[in-house]
Protein backbone atom coordinates (compact mmCIF):
# COMPACT_ATOMS: atom_id res chain seq x y z
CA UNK A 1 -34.37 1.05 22.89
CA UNK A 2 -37.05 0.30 20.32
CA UNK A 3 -39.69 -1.72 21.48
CA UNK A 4 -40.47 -2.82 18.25
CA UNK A 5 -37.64 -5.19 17.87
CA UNK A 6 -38.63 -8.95 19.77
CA UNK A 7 -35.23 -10.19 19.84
CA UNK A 8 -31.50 -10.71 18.32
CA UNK A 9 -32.71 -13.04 15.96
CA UNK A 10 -35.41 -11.49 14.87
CA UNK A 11 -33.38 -7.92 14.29
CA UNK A 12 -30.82 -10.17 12.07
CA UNK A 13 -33.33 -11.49 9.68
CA UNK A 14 -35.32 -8.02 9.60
CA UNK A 15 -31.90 -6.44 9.04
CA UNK A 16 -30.58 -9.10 6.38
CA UNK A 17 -34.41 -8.11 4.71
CA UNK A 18 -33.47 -4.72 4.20
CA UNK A 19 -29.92 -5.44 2.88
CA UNK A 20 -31.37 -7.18 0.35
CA UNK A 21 -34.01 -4.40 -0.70
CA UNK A 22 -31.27 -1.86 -0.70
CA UNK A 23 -29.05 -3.91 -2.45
CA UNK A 24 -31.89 -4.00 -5.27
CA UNK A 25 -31.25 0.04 -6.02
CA UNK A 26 -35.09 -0.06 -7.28
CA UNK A 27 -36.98 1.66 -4.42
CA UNK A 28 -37.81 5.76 -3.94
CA UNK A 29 -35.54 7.62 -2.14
CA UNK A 30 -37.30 8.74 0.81
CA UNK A 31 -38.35 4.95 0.93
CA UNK A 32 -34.21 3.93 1.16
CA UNK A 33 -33.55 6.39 3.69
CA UNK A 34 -36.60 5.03 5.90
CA UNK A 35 -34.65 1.55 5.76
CA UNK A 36 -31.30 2.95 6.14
CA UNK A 37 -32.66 4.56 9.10
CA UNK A 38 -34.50 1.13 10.01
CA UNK A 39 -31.09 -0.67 9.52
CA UNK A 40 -29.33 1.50 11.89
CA UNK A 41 -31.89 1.05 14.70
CA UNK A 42 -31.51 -2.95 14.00
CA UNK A 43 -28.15 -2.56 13.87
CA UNK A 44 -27.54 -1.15 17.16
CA UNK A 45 -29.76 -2.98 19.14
CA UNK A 46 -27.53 -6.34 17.65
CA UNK A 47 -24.79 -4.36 18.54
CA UNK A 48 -25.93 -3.77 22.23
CA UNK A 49 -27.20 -7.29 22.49
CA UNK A 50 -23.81 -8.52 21.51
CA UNK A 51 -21.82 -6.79 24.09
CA UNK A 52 -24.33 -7.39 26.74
CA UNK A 53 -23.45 -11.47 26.00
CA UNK A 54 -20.26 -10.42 26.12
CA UNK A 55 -20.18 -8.99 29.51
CA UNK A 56 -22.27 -12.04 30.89
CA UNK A 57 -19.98 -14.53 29.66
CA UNK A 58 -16.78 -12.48 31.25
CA UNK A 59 -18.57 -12.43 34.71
CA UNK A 60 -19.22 -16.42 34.35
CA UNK A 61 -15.42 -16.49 33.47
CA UNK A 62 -14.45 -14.43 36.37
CA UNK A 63 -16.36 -16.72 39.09
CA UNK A 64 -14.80 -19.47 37.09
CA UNK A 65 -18.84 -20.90 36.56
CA UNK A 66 -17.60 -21.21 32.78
CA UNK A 67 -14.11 -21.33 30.61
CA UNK A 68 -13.67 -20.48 26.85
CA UNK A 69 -13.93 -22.67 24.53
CA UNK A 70 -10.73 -24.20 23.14
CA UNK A 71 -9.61 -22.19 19.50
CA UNK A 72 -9.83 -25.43 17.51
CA UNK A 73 -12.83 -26.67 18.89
CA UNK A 74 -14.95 -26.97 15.95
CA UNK A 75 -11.77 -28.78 14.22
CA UNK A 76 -11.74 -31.63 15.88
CA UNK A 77 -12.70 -35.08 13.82
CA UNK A 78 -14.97 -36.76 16.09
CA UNK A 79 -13.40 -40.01 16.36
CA UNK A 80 -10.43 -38.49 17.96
CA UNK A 81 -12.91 -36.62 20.44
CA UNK A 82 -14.52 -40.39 21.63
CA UNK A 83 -10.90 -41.77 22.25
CA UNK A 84 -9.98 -39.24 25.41
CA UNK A 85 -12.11 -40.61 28.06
């Protein structure tokens, strides 16, 4: 894993970064495929971060230390949230 990336957050903003600069067509070649390559590394450490999450949160599930969160949680108004206790 590169070393060089501090964290999830950080690899999403450096990744959005480069988006951007591609998206812009204006650089040199070998400069594109040196943040392509970038990208990919960025990429796949969010990708392996991700998963990892993933696999924590289905342990908690399975020891029953934590449940999903209901589909329509965010779509709640929150009077109607105060009024069920």
């Amino acid at each position: 894993m590169d070393t060089t990336i501090k964290d999830f957050e950080a690899a999403i903003a450096e990744l959005e970064t480069i988006v951007k600069k591609l998206e812009e067509g204006d650089l040199p070649l070998e400069t594109s495929l040196q943040l392509y390559e970038r990208g990919v590394q960025l990429s796949r450490f969010c990708h392996a971060q991700l998963e990892e999450a993933e696999k924590r949160i289905e342990i908690l599930n399975e020891r029953g230390d934590l449940k999903p969160a209901p589909a329509n949680l965010g779509a709640e108004d929150e009077t109607e949230g105060r009024g069920r206790r």
